[in-house]
Protein backbone atom coordinates (compact mmCIF):
# COMPACT_ATOMS: atom_id res chain seq x y z
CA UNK A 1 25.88 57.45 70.28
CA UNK A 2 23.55 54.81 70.88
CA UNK A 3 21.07 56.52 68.78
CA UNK A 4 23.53 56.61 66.32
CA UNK A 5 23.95 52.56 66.67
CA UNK A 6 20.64 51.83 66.37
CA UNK A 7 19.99 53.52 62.96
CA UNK A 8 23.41 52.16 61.84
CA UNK A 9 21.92 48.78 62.86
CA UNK A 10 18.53 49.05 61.28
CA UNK A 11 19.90 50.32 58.10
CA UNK A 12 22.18 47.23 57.98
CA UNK A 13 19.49 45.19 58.80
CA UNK A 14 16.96 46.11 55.91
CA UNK A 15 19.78 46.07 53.65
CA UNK A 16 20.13 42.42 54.41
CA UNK A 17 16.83 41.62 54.53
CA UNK A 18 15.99 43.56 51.28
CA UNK A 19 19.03 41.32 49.57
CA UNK A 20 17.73 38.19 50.83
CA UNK A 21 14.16 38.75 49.08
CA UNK A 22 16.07 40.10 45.77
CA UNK A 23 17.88 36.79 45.89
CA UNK A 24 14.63 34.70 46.47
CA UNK A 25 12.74 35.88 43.45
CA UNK A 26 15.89 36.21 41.34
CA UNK A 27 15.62 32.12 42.38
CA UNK A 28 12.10 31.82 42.24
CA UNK A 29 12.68 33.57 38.66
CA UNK A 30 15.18 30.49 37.44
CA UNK A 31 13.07 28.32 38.96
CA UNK A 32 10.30 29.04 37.05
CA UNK A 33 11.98 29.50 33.34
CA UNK A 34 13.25 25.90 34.73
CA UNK A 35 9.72 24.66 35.35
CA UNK A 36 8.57 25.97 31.97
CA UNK A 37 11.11 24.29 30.29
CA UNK A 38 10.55 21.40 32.36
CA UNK A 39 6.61 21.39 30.97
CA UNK A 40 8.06 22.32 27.41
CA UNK A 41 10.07 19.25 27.43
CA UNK A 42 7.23 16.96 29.26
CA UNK A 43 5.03 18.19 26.60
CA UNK A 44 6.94 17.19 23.88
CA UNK A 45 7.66 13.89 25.62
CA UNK A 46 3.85 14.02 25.87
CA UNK A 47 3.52 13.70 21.92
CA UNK A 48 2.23 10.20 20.74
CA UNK A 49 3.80 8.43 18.82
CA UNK A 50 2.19 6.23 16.39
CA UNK A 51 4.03 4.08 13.64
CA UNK A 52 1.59 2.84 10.86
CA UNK A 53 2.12 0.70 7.89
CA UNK A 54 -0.17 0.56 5.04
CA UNK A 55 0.01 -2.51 2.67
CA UNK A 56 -0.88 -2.54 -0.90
CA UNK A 57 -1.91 -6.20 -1.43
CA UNK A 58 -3.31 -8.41 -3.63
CA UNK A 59 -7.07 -8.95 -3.13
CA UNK A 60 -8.39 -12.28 -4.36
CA UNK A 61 -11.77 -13.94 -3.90
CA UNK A 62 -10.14 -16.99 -2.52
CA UNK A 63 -9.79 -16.63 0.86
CA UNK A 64 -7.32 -18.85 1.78
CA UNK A 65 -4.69 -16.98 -0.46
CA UNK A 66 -6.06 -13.89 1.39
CA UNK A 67 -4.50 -15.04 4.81
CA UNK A 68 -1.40 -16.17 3.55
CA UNK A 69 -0.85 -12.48 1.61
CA UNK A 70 -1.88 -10.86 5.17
CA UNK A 71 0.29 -12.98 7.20
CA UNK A 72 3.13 -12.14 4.84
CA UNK A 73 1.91 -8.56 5.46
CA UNK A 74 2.00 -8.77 9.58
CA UNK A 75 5.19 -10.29 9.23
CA UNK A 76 6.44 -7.15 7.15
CA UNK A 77 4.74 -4.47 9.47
CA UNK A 78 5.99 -6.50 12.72
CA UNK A 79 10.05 -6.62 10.98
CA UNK A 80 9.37 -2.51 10.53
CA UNK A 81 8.24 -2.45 14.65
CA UNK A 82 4.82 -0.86 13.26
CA UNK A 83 1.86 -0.71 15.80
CA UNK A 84 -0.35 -1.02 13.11
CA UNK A 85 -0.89 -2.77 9.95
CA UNK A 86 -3.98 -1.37 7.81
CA UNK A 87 -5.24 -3.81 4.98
CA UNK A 88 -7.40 -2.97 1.56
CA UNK A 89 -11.09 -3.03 1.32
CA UNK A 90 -12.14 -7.02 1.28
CA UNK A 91 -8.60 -7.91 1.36
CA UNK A 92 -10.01 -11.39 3.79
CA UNK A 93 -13.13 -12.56 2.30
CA UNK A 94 -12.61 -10.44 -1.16
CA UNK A 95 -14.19 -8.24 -2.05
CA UNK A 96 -17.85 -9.47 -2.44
CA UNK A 97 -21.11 -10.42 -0.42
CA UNK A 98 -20.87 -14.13 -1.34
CA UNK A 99 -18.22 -15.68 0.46
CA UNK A 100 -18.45 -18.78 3.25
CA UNK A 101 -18.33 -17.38 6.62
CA UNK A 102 -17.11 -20.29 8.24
CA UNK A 103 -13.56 -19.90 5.96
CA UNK A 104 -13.29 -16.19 6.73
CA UNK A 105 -14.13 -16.87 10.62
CA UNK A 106 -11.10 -19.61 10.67
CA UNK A 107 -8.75 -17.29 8.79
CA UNK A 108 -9.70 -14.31 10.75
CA UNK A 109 -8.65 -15.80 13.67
CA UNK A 110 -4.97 -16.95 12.46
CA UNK A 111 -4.11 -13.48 11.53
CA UNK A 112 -5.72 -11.90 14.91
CA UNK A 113 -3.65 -14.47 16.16
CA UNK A 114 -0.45 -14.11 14.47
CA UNK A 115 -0.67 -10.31 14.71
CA UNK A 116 -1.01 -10.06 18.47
CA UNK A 117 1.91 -12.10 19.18
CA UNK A 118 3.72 -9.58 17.16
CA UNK A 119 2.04 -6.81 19.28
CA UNK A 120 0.23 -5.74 16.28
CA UNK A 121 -2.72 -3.65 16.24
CA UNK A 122 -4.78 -4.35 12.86
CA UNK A 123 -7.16 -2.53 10.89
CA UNK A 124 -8.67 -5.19 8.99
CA UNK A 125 -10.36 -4.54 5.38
CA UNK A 126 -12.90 -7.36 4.73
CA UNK A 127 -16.65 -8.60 4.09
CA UNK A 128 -18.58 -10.16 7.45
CA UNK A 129 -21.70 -11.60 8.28
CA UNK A 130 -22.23 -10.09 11.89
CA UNK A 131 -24.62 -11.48 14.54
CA UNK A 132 -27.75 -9.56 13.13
CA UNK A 133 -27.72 -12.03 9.69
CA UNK A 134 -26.65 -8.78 7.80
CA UNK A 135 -23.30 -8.46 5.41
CA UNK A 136 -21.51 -5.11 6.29
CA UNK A 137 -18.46 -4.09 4.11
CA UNK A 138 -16.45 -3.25 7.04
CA UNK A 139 -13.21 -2.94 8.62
CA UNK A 140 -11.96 -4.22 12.06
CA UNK A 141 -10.37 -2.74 14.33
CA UNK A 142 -7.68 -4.88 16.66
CA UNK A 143 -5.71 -4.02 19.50
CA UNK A 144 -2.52 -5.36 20.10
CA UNK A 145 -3.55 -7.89 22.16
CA UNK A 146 -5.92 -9.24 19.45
CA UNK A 147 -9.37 -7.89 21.19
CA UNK A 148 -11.91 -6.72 18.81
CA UNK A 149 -12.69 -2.71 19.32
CA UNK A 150 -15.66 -2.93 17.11
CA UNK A 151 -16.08 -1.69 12.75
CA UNK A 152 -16.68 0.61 10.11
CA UNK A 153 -19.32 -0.55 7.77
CA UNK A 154 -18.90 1.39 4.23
CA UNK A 155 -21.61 3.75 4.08
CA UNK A 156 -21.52 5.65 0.58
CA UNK A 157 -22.23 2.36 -1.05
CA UNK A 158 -21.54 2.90 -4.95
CA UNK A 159 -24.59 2.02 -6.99
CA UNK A 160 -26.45 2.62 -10.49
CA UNK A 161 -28.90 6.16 -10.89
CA UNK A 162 -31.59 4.00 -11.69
CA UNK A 163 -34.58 3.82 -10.18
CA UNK A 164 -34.25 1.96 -7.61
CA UNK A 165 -30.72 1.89 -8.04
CA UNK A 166 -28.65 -1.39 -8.62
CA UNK A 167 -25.24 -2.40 -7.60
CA UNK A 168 -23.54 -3.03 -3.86
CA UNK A 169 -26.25 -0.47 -2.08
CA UNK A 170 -28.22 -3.56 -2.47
CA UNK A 171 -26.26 -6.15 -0.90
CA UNK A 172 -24.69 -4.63 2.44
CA UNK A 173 -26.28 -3.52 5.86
CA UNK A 174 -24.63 -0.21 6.89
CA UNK A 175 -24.44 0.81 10.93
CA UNK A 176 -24.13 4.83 12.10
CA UNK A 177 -20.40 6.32 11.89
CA UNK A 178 -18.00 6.27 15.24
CA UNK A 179 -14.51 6.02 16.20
CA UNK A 180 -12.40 3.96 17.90
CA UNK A 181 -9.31 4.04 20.53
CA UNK A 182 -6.62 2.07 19.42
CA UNK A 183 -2.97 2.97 20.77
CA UNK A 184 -4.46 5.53 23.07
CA UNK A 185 -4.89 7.67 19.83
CA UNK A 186 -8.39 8.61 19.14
CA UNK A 187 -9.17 7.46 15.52
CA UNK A 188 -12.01 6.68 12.65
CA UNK A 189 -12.51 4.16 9.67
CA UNK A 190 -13.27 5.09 5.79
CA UNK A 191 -13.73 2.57 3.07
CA UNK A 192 -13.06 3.96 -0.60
CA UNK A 193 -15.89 5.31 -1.92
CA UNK A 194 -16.66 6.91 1.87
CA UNK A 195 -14.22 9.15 1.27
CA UNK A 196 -15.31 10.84 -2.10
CA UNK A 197 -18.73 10.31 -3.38
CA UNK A 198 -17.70 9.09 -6.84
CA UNK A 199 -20.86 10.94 -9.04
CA UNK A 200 -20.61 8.67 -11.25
CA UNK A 201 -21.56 5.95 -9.15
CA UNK A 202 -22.98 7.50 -5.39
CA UNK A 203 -26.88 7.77 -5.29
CA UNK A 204 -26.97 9.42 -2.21
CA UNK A 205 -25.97 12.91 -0.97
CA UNK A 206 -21.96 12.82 0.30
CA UNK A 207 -22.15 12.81 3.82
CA UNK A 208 -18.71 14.26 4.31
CA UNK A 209 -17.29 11.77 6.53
CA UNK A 210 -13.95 12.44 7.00
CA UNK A 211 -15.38 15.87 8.28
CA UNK A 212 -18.00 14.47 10.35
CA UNK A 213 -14.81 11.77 11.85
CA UNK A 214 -12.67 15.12 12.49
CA UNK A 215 -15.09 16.61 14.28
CA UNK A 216 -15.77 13.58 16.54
CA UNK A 217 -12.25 14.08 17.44
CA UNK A 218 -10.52 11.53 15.32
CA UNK A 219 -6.49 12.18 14.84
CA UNK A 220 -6.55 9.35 12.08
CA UNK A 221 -8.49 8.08 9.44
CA UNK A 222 -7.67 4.47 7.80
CA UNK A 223 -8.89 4.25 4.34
CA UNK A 224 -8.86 0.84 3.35
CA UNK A 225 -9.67 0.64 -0.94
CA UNK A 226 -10.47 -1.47 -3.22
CA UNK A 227 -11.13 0.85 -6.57
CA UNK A 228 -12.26 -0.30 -9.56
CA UNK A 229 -9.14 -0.09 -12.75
CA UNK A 230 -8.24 -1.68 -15.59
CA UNK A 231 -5.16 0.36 -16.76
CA UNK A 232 -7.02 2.79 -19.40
CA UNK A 233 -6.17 6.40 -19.81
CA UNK A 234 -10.01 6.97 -17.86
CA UNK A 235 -8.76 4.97 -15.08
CA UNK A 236 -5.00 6.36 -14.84
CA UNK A 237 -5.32 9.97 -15.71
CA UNK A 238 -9.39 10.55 -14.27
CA UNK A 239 -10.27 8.26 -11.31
CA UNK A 240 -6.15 8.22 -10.23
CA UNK A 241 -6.30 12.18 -9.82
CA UNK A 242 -9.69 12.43 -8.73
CA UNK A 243 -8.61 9.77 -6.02
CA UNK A 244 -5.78 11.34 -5.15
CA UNK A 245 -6.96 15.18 -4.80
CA UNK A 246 -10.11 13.91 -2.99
CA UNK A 247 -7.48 12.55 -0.03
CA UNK A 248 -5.49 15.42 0.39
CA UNK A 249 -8.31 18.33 0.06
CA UNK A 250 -9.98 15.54 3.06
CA UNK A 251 -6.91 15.68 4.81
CA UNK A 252 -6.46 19.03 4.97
CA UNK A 253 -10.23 20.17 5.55
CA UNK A 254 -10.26 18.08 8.68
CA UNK A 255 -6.52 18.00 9.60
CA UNK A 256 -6.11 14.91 10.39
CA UNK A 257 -3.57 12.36 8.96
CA UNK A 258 -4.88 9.68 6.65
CA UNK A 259 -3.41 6.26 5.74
CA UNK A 260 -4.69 4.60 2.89
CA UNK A 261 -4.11 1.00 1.50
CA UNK A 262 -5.81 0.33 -1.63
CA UNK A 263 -5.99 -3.55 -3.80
CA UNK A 264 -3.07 -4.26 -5.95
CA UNK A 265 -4.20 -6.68 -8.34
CA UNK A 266 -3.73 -7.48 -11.48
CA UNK A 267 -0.24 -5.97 -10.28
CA UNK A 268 0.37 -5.49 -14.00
CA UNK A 269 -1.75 -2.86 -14.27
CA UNK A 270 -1.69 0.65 -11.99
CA UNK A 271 -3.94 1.06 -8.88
CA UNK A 272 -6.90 3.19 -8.86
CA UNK A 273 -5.63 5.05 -5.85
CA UNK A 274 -2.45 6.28 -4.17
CA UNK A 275 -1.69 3.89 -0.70
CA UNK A 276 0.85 5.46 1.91
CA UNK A 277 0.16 8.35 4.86
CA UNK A 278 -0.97 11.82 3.60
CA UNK A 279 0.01 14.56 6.72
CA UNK A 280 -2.81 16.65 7.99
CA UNK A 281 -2.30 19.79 5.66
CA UNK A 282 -2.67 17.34 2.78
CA UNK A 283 0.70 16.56 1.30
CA UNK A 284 2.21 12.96 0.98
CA UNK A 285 4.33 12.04 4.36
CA UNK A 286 4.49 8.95 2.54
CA UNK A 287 3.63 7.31 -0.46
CA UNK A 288 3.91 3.41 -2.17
CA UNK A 289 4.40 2.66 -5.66
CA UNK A 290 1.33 2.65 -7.96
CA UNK A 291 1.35 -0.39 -8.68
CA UNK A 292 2.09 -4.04 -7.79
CA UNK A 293 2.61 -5.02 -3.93
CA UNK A 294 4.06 -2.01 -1.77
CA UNK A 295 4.31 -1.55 1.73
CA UNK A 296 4.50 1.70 3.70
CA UNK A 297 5.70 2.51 6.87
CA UNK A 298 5.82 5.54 8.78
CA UNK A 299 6.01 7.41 12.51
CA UNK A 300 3.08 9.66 12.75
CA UNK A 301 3.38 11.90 15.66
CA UNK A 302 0.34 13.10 17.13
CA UNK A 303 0.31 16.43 19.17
């Protein structure tokens, strides 16, 4: 009998033992679809969020209008709780190397100002005489507590096919291509004609910029424009679409989102460009008006 016992006792006892380690990984099973939903919903949580607005403004070569239309743009881009407010090409000092430094210095600082009360990061279209002597067609990047992250000088500077060739390729300094940080998002600076090597007008091999930003790892390019139009058919149904296509075959080559603010003036007649935020496989997320003073705000979520 007590032989009897002790297998009756054994058997009872690896029964319990074998349901306690069923039970374990039948818990250790829930517990891990729970920590993989756990790290599917930190990893969304994880996605950055980054709200841009893109303002279609009148450029004019006198400066002092030129703050007042970009403080009436902060203002508009802090209202829509934007982290940052991209500007057209020259949209400070105009567009044009011959401008007084000392003006666009004073002004520069009121918006930096005025924008990082607002907690406003900017991405600053204008014309600048940096330390070196040298004018660079540039844009700025600020964070949003108004210190300077460095610029983008434009680099496919337009020009004549003459021999040597004439136009702005003679009257700005150009510095090597990089990106910036700005929101903890990882992004890159184009100015118009950087984008698509206008043949008419580009006496220099395209470079492919937005490609070479993409693969330095930039989520965003900021186009900031200032295209040439004067309402003709040329200018609405050519440079318009040849613009436009150019920024969404870019976009989606490189997948990366794009924001683009382009010169509205004179606001009676149609930009040479489409301003808004173009997604990374190349369609509009959002787009402005094409013509007169638009701005464009949107949420761009970056994975």
């Amino acid at each position: 009998m007590s032989g009897l016992f002790r297998k009756i006792f054994i058997f009872l006892v690896c029964g319990f033992v074998v349901l306690i380690v069923v039970g374990t990984n039948a818990n250790l099973a829930k517990s891990g679809k729970a920590a993989d939903k756990s790290m599917v919903k930190d990893g969304q949580k994880a996605k950055k969020s980054l709200r841009v607005t893109a303002a279609q403004i009148v450029v004019s070569e006198d400066i002092e209008v030129n703050v007042e239309t970009i403080k009436w743009a902060i203002d508009k881009a802090i209202a829509e709780k934007s982290d940052i407010l991209l500007t057209p090409e020259g949209s400070l000092s105009g567009y044009t190397h011959i401008f007084d430094q000392g003006r666009v210095d004073k002004g520069l600082r009121e918006i930096v100002e005025k924008a990082s009360k607002g907690k406003l990061a900017l991405v600053l279209g204008t014309c600048f005489v940096e330390d070196d002597g040298k004018c660079y067609n540039q844009i700025r990047f600020y964070n949003k507590q108004g210190e300077f992250l460095g610029f983008h000088s434009k680099t496919l500077l337009t020009g004549s096919w003459d021999d040597p060739p004439k136009g702005e390729i003679n009257d700005y300094a150009v510095r090597p291509l990089r990106t910036f940080e700005i929101c903890g998002v990882r992004v890159g600076g184009l100015i118009c004609n950087d984008m698509w090597a206008n043949p008419m007008c580009t006496p220099m091999p395209d470079a492919h910029l937005s490609q070479q930003l993409s693969k330095m790892g930039a989520k965003i390019i900021f186009q900031a424009v200032n295209g040439g139009r004067n309402g003709s058919e040329w200018s609405r149904n050519v440079y318009w679409n040849f613009h436009e296509t150019n920024l969404r075959m870019r976009a989606a080559a490189g997948r990366m989102w794009i924001v683009v603010a382009d010169n509205c003036y004179p606001e009676d007649v149609p930009c040479s460009c489409p301003s808004g935020v173009l997604r990374p496989d190349g369609s509009w997320a959002v787009q402005a008006k094409g013509q007169g003073r638009e701005m464009v705000t949107y949420t761009i979520e970056i994975e």
